[in-house]
Structures are given as structure tokens and as C-alpha cells.
N, C-alpha and C. Protein backbone atom coordinates (compact mmCIF):
# COMPACT_ATOMS: atom_id res chain seq x y z
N UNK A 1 0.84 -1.19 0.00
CA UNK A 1 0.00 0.00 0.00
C UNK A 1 0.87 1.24 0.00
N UNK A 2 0.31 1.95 -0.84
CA UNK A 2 1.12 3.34 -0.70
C UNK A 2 1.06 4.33 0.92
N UNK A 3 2.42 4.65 1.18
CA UNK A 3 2.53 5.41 2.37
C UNK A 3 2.36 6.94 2.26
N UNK A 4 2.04 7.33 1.12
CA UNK A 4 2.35 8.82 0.62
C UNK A 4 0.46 9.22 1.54
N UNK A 5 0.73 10.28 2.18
CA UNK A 5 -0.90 10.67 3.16
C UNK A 5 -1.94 11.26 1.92
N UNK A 6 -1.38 11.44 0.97
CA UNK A 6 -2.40 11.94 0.16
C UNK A 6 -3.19 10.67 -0.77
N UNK A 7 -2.68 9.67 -1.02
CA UNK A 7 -3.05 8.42 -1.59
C UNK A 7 -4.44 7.74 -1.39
N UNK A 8 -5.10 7.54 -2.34
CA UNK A 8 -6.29 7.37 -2.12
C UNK A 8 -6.28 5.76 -2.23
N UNK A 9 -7.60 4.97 -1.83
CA UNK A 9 -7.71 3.44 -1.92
C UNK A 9 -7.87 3.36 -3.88
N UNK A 10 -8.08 4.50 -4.54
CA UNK A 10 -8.90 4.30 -5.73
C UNK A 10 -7.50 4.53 -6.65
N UNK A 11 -6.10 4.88 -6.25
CA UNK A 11 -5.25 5.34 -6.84
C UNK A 11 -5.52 6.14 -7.72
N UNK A 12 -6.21 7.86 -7.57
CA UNK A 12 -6.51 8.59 -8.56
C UNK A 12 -5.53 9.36 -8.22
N UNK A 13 -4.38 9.68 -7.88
CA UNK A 13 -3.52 10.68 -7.57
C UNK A 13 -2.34 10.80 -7.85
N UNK A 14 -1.59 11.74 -8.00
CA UNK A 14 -0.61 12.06 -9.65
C UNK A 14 1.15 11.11 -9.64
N UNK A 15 1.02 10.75 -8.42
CA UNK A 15 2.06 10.50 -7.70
C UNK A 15 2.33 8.94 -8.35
N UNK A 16 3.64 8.46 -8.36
CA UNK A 16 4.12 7.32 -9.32
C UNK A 16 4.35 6.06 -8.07
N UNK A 17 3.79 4.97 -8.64
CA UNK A 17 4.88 4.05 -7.62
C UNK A 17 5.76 3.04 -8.00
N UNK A 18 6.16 3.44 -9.49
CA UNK A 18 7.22 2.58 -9.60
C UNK A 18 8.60 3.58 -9.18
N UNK A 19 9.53 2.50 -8.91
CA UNK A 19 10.73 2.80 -8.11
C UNK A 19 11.90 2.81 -9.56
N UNK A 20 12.52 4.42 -10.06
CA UNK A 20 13.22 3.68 -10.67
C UNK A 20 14.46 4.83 -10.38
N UNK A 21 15.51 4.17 -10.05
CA UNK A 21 16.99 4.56 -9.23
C UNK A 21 18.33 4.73 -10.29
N UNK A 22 18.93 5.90 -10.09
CA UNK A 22 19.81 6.25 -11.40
C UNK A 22 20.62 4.98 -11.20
N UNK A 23 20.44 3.84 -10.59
CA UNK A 23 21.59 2.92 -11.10
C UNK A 23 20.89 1.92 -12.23
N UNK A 24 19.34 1.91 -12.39
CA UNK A 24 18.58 0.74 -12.85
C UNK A 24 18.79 2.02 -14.13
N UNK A 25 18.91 3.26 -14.48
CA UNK A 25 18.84 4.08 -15.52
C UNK A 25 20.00 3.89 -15.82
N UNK A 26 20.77 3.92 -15.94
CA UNK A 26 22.09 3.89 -16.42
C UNK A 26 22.53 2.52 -16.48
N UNK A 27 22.00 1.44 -16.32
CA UNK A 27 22.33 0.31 -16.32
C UNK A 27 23.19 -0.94 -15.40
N UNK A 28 23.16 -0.61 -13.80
CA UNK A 28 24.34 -0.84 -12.95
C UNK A 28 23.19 -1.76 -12.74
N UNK A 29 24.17 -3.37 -12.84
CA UNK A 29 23.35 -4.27 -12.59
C UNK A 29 24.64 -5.33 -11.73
N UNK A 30 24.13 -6.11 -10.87
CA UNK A 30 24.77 -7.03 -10.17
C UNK A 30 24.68 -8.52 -10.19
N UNK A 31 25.78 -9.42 -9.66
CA UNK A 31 24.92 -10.98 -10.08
C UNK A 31 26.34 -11.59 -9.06
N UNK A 32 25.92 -12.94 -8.64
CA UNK A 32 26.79 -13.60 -7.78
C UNK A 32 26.86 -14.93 -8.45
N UNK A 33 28.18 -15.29 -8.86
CA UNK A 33 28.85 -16.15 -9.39
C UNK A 33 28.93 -17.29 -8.20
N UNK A 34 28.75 -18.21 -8.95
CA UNK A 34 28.74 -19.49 -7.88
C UNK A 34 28.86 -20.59 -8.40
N UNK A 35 29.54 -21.04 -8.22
CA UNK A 35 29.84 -22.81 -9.45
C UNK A 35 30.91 -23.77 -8.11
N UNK A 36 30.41 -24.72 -8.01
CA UNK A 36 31.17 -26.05 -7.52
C UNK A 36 32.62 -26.82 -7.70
N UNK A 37 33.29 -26.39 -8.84
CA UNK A 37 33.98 -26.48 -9.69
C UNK A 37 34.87 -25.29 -9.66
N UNK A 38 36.62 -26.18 -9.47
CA UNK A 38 37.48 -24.95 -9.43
C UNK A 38 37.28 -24.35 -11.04
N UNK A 39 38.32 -23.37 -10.57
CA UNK A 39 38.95 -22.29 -12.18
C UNK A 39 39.98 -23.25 -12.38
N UNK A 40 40.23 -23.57 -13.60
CA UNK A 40 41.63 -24.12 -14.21
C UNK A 40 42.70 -22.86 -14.75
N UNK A 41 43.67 -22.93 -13.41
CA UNK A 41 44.32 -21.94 -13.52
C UNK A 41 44.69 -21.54 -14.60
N UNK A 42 45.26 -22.05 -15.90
CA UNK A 42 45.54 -21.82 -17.32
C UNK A 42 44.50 -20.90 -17.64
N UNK A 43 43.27 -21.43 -17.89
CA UNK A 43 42.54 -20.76 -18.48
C UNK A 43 42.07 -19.53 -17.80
N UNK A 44 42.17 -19.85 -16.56
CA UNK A 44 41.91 -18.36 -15.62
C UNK A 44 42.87 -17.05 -15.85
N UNK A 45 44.03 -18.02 -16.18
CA UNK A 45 45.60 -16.78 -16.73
C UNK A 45 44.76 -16.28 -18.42
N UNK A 46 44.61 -16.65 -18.70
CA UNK A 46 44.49 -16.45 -19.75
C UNK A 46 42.89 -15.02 -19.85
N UNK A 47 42.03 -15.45 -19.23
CA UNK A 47 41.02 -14.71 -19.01
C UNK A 47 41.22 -13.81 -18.88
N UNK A 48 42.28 -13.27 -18.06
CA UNK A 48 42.75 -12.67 -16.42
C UNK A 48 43.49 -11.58 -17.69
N UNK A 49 44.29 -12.30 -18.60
CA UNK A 49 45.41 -11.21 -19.22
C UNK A 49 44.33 -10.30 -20.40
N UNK A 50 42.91 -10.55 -20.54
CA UNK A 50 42.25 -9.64 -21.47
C UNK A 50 41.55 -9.37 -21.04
N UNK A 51 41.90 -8.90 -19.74
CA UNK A 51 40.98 -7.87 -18.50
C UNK A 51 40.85 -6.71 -19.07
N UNK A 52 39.61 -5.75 -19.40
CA UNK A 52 39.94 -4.28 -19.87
C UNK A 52 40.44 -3.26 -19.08
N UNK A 53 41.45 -2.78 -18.92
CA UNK A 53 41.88 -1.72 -17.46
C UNK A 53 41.08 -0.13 -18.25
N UNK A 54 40.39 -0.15 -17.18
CA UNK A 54 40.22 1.32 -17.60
C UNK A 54 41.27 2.65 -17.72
N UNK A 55 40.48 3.34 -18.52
CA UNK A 55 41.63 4.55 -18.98
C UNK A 55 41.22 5.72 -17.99
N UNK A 56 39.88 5.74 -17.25
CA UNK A 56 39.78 7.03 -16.63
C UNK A 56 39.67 6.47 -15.16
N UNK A 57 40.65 8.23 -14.64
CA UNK A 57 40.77 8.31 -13.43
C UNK A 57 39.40 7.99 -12.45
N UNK A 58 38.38 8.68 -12.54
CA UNK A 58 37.31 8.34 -11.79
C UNK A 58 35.95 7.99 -12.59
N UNK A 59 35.07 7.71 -11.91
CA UNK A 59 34.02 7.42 -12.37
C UNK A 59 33.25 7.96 -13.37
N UNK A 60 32.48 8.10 -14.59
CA UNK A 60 31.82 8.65 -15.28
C UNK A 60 31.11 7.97 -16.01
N UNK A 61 30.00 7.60 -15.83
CA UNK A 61 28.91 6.67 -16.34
C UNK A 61 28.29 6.98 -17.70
N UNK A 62 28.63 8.21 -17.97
CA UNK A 62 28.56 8.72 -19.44
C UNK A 62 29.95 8.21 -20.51
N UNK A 63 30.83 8.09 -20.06
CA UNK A 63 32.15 8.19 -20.48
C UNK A 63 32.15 6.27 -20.65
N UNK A 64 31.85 5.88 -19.43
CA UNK A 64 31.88 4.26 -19.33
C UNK A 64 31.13 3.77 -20.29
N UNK A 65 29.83 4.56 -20.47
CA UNK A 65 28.95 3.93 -21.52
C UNK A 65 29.71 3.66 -22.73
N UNK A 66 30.07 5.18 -23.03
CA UNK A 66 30.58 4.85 -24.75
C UNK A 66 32.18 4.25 -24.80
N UNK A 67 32.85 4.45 -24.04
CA UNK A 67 34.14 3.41 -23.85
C UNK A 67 33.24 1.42 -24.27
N UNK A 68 31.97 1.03 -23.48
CA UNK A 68 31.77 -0.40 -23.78
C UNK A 68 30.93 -0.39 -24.74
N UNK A 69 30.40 0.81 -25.61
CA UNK A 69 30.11 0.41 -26.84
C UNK A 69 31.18 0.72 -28.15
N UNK A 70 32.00 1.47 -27.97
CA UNK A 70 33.33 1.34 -28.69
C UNK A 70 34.14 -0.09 -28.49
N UNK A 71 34.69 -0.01 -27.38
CA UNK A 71 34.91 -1.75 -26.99
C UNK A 71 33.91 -2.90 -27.61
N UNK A 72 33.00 -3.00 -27.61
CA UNK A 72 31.97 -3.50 -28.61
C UNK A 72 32.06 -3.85 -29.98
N UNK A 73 31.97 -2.80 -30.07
CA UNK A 73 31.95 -2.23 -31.64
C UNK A 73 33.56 -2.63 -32.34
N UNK A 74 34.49 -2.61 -31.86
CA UNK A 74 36.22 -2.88 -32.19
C UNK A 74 36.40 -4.11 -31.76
N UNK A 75 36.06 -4.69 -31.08
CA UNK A 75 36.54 -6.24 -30.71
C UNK A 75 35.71 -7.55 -31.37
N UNK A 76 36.61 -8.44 -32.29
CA UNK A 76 35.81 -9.46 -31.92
C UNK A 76 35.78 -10.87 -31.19
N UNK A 77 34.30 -10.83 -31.03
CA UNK A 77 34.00 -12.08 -30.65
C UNK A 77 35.00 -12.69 -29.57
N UNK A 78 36.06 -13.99 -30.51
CA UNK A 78 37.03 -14.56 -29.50
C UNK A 78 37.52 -13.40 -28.58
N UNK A 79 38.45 -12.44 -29.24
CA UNK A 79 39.11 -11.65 -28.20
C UNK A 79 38.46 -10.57 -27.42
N UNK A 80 37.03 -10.42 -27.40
CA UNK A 80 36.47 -9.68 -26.51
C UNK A 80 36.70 -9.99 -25.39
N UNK A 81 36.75 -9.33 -24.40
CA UNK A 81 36.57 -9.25 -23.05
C UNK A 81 35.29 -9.49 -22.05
N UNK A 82 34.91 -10.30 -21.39
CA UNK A 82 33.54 -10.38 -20.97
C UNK A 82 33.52 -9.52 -19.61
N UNK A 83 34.50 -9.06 -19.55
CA UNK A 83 34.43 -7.68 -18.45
C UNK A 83 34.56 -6.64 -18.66
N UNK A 84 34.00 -6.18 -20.06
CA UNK A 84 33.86 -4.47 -20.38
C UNK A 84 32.86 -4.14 -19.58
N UNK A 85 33.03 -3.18 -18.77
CA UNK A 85 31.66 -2.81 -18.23
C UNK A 85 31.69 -3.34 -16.67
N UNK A 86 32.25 -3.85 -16.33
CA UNK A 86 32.30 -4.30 -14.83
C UNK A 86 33.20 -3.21 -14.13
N UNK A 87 32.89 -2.84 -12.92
CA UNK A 87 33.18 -1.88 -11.70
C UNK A 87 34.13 -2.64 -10.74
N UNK A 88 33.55 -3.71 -10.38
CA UNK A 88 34.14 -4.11 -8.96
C UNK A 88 33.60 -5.48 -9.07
N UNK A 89 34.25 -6.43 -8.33
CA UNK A 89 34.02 -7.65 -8.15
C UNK A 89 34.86 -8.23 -7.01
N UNK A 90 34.38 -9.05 -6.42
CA UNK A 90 34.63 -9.52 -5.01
C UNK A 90 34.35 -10.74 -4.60
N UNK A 91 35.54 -11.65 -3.75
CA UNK A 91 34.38 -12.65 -3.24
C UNK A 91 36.01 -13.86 -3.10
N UNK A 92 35.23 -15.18 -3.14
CA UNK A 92 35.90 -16.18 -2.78
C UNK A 92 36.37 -16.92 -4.73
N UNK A 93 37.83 -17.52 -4.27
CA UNK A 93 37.95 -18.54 -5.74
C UNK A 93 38.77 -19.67 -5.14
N UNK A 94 38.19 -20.73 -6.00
CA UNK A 94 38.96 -22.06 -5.67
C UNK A 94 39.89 -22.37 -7.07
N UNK A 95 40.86 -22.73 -7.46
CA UNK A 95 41.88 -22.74 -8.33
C UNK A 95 42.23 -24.55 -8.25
N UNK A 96 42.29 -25.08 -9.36
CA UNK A 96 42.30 -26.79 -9.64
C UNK A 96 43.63 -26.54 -9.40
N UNK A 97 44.53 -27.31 -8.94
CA UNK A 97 46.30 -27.58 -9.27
C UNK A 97 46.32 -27.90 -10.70
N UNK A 98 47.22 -27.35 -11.21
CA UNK A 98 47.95 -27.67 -12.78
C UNK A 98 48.94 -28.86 -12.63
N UNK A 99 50.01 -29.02 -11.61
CA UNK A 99 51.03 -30.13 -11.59
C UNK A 99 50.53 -31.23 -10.56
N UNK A 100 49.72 -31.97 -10.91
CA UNK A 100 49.29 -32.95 -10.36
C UNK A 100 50.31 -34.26 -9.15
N UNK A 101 51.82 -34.76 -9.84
CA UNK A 101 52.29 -35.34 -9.35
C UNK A 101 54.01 -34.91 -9.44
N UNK A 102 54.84 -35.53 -8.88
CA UNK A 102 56.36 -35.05 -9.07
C UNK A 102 56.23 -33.74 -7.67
N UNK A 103 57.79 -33.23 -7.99
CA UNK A 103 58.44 -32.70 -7.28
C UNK A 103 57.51 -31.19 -7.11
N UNK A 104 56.86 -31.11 -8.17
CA UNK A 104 56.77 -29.26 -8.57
C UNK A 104 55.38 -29.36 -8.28
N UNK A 105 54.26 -30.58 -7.81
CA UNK A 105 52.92 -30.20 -7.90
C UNK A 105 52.70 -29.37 -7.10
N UNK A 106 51.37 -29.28 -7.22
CA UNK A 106 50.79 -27.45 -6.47
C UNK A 106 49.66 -28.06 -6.27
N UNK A 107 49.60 -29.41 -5.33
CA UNK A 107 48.12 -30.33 -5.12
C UNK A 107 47.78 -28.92 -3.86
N UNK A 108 48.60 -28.17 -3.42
CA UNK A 108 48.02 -27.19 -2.46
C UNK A 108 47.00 -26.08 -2.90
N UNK A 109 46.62 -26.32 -3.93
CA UNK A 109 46.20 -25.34 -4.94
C UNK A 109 44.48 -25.82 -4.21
N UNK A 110 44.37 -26.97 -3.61
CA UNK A 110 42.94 -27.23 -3.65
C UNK A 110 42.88 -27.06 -2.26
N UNK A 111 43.80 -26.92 -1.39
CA UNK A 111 43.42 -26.26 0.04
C UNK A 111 43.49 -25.09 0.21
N UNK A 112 43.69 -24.10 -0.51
CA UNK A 112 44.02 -22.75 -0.93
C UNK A 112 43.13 -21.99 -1.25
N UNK A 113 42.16 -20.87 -0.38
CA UNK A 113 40.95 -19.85 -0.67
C UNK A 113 41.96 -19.18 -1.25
N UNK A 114 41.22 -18.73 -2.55
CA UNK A 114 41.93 -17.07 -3.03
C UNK A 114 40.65 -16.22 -2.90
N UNK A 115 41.26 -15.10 -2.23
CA UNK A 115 40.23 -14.18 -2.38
C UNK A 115 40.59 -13.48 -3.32
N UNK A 116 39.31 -12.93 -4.04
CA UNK A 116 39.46 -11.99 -5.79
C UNK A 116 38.97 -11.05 -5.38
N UNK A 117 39.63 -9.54 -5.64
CA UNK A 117 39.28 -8.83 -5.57
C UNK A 117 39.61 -7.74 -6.62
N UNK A 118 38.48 -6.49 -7.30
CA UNK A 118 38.51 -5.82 -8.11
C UNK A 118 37.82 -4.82 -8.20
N UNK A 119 38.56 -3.47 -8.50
CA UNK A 119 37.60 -2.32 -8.30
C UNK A 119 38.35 -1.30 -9.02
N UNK A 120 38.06 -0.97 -10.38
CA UNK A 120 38.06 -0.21 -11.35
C UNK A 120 39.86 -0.63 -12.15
N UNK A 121 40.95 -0.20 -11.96
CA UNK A 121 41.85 -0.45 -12.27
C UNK A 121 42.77 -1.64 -11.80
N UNK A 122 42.47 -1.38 -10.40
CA UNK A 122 43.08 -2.60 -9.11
C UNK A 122 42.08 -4.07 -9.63
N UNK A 123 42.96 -5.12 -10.01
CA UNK A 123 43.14 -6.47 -9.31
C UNK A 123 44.09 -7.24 -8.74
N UNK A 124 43.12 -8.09 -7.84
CA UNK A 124 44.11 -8.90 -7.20
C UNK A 124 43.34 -10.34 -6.58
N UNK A 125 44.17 -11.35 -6.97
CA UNK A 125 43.68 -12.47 -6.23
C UNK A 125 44.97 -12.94 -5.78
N UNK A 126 44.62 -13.36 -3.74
CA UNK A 126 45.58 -13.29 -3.38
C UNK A 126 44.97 -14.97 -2.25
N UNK A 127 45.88 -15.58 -1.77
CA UNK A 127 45.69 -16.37 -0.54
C UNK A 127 45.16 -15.78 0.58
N UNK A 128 44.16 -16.72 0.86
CA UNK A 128 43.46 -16.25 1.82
C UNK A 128 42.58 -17.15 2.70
N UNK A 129 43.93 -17.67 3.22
CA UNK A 129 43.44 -19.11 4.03
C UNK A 129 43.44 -20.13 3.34
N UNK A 130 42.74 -21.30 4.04
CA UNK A 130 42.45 -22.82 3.85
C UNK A 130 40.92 -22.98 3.88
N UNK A 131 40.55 -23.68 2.77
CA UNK A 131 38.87 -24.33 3.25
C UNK A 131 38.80 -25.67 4.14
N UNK A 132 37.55 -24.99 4.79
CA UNK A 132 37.70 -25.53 6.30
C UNK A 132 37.51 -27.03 5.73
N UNK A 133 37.01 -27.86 4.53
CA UNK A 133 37.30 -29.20 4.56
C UNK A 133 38.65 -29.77 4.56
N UNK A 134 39.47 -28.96 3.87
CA UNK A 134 40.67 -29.58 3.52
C UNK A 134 41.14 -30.11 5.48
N UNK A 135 40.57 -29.45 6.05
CA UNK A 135 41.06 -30.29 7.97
C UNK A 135 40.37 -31.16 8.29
N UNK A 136 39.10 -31.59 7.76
CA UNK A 136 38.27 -32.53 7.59
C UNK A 136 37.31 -32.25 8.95
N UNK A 137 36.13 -32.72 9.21
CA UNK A 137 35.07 -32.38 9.83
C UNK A 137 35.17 -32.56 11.14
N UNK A 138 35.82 -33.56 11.78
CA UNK A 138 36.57 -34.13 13.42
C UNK A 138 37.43 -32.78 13.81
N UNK A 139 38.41 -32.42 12.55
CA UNK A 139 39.06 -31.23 13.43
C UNK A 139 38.56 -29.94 13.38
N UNK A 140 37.47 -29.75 12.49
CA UNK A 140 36.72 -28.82 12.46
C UNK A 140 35.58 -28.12 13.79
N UNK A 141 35.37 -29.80 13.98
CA UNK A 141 35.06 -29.70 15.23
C UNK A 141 35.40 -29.64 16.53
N UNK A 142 36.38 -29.54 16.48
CA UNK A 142 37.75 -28.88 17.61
C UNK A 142 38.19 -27.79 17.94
N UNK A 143 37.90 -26.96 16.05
CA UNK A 143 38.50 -25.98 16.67
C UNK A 143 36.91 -24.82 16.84
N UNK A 144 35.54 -25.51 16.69
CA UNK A 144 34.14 -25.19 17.11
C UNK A 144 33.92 -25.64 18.25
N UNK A 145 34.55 -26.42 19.27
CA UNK A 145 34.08 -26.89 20.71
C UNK A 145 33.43 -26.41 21.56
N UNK A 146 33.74 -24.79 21.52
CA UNK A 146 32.78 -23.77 22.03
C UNK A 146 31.85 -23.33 20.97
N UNK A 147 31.29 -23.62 20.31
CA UNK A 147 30.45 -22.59 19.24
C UNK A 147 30.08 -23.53 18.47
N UNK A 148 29.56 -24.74 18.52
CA UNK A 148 28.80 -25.98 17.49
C UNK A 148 28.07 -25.03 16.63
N UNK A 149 27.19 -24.05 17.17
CA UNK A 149 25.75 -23.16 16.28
C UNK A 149 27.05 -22.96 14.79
N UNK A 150 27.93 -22.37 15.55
CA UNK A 150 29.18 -21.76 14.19
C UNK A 150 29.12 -22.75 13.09
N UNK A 151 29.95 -24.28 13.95
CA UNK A 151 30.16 -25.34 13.21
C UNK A 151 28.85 -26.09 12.19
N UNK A 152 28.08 -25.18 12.64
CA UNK A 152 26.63 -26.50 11.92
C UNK A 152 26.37 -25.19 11.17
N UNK A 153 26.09 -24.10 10.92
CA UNK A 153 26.05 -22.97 9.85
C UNK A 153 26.79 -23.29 8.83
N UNK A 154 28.35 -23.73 9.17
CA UNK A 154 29.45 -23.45 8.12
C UNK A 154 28.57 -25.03 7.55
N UNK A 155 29.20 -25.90 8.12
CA UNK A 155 28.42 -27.06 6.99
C UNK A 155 26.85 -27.34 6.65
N UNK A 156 26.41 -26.12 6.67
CA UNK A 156 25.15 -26.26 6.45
C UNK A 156 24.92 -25.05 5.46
N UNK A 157 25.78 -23.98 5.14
CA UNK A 157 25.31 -23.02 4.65
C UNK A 157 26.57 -22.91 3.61
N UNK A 158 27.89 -23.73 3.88
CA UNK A 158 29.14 -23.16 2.56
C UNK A 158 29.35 -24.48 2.46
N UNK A 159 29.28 -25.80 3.32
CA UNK A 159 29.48 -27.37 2.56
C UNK A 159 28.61 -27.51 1.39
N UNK A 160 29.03 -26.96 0.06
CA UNK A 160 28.56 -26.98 -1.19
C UNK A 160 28.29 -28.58 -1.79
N UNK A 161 29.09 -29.01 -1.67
CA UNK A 161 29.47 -30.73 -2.50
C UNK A 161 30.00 -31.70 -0.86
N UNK A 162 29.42 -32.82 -1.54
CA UNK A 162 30.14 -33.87 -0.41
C UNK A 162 31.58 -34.21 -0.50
N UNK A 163 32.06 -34.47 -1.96
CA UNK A 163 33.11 -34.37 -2.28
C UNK A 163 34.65 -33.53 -2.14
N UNK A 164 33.98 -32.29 -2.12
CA UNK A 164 34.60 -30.93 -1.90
C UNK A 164 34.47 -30.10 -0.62
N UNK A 165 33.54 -30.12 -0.13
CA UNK A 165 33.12 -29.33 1.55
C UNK A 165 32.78 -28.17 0.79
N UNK A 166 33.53 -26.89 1.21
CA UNK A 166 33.32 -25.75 1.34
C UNK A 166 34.02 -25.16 0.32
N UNK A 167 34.68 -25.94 -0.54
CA UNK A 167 35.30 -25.25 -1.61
C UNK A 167 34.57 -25.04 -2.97
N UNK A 168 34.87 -23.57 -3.31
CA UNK A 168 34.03 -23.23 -4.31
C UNK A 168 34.04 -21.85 -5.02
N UNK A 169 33.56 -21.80 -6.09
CA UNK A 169 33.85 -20.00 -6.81
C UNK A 169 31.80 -19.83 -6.00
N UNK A 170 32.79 -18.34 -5.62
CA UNK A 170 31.22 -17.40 -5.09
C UNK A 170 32.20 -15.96 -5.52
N UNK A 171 31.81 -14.95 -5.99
CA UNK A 171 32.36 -13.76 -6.55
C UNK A 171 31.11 -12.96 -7.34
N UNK A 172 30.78 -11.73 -6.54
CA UNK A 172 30.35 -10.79 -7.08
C UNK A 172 30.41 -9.81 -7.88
N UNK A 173 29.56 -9.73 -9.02
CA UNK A 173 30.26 -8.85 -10.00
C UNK A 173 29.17 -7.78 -10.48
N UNK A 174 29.55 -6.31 -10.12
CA UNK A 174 28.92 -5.20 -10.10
C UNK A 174 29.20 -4.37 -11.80
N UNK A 175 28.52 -4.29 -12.46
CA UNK A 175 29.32 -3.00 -13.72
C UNK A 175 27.71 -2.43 -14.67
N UNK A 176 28.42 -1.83 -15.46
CA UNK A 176 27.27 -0.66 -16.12
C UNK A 176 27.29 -2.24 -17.40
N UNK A 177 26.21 -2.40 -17.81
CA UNK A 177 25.44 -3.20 -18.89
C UNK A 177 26.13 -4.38 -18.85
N UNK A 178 26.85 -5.17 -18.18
CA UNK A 178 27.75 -5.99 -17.93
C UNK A 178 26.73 -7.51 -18.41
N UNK A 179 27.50 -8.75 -18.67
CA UNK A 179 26.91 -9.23 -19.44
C UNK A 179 27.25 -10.45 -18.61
N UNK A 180 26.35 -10.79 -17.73
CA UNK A 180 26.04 -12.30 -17.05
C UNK A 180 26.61 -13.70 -17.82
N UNK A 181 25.89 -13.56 -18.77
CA UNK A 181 26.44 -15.21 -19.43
C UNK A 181 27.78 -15.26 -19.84
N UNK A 182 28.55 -14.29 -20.81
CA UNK A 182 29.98 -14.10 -21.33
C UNK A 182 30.89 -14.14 -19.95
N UNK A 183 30.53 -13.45 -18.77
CA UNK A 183 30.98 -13.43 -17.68
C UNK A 183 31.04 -14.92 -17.38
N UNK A 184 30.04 -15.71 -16.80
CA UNK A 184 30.15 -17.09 -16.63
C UNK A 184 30.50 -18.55 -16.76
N UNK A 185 30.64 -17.83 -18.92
CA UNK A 185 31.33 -19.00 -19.56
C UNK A 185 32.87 -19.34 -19.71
């Protein structure tokens, strides 16, 4: 029901109630990435190196526009970027190991949170801890002895897979007309 005191039950009065916010006008749309399944670091390098860095110092949503329809318009296809148009992005990544066996593997690659983080020129994905399966659920519960409510949230709300526990891509991604599926694939 409308809160405005002049509002009638019959809605004859001049006043609007749709809600629309200069970010839904200009196109600032958001979405949370979530998949079960690490990044294969290769291909993540590879993603990672046809990142678009922006050219301007601060914000300008006029300026951003026609920068991602020029970007658009000049790129194709394969070598487009599926992050023209993204602001900021944030969140958790899980990374597969590339060297599986021998001296040089990086099997640590699957006990390893990276946190991703990104906001206009700046990225960075950096270590950021261990997922709490890789200690397995007995010592998990050790180091919850005081706080079970804690321990039964975490495996109840981030134990994604039985296989995996808690490991997983979750990363938020904020930008002007930004494009969900190209982003995902």
C-alpha cells in the first residue's frame, strides 16, 4: 500500500509508484557467481590477461557507456573481453592444481581460498586461508568446541558438494550493462 498521506484506496492521484533509481537508468546491474567447480588456472591466466583496465581516473557513467560500446563495436568475438563494463568484483575462488604429481605439484592449490578482488583499475587475487574441509570435519570440530551453532552454519550453509566441503567460486560482479552469461562461460 502506498505510504504517501495523500493516496487514495482508488489510486486517482498524480504521484508514481514505480521505483526507478539512477543505477537501474544507467544500467548498474549485479549478479553472484557461484559454481562447484574450481577455475583451471591456465585458463583463468588467460582470461585474467584480457581484462579491460580502464583509462579514466574516476568514475563517469557517461564516459563508461561509450568506452563499452566502442569496446563493442572494435573487438571481436574470441578476443572480446567479458568484463567491459564491470566496476568491482569480489568474493571467494577455488583454483584446480595444474602439476598434479612429481616434485613441482601445487596439489596445495585445492586447500588454498583465493580471495578476488577488483575495483576499477586494481586487481588482485591473493591467498586467503584454507577451506575448512581440507582439515576434515573431526578437526573442524575442535577448533568449534565452544560454538557448534558456528560449526553446523558453516556445513550447512558453505558445505557446497560432499566431495569438496566448502570449496568453491562465489564472486560478485557489479558494472554498467555488464553481461552475465559471457561473464560465466
Amino acid at each position: 500500500s502506498c505510504r504517501d498521506p495523500s493516496c487514495t484506496e482508488d489510486h486517482s492521484h498524480s504521484h508514481s509508484h514505480s521505483r526507478s533509481t539512477s543505477t537501474t537508468n544507467l544500467g548498474i546491474s549485479n549478479f553472484v557467481y557461484k559454481s562447484s567447480k574450481p577455475f583451471d588456472a591456465r585458463k583463468l591466466q588467460r582470461l585474467l590477461m584480457r581484462w579491460p583496465i580502464p583509462v579514466m581516473e574516476e568514475l563517469n557513467l557517461v564516459k563508461l557507456s561509450e568506452e563499452i560500446e566502442q569496446t563493442k563495436e572494435k573487438a571481436e568475438a574470441e578476443t572480446a573481453s567479458p568484463f567491459v563494463g564491470l566496476l568491482r568484483s569480489k568474493g571467494f575462488a577455488w583454483i584446480a592444481p595444474t602439476v598434479l604429481e612429481g616434485p613441482f605439484n601445487d596439489l596445495e592449490r585445492h586447500d588454498t581460498v583465493m580471495y578476488w578482488s577488483h575495483a576499477g583499475k586494481h586487481f588482485g587475487l591473493k591467498e586467503a586461508g584454507t577451506w575448512w574441509a581440507s582439515m576434515g570435519k573431526a578437526a573442524m570440530k575442535q577448533v568449534f568446541k565452544g560454538n557448534m551453532d558456528e560449526y553446523e552454519r558453516i556445513i550447512r550453509e558453505d558445505f557446497v558438494s560432499g566431495e569438496w566441503g566448502d570449496r568453491r567460486q562465489e564472486i560478485v560482479f557489479i558494472g554498467a550493462n555488464i553481461d552475465q552469461k559471457s561473464i560465466t562461460e
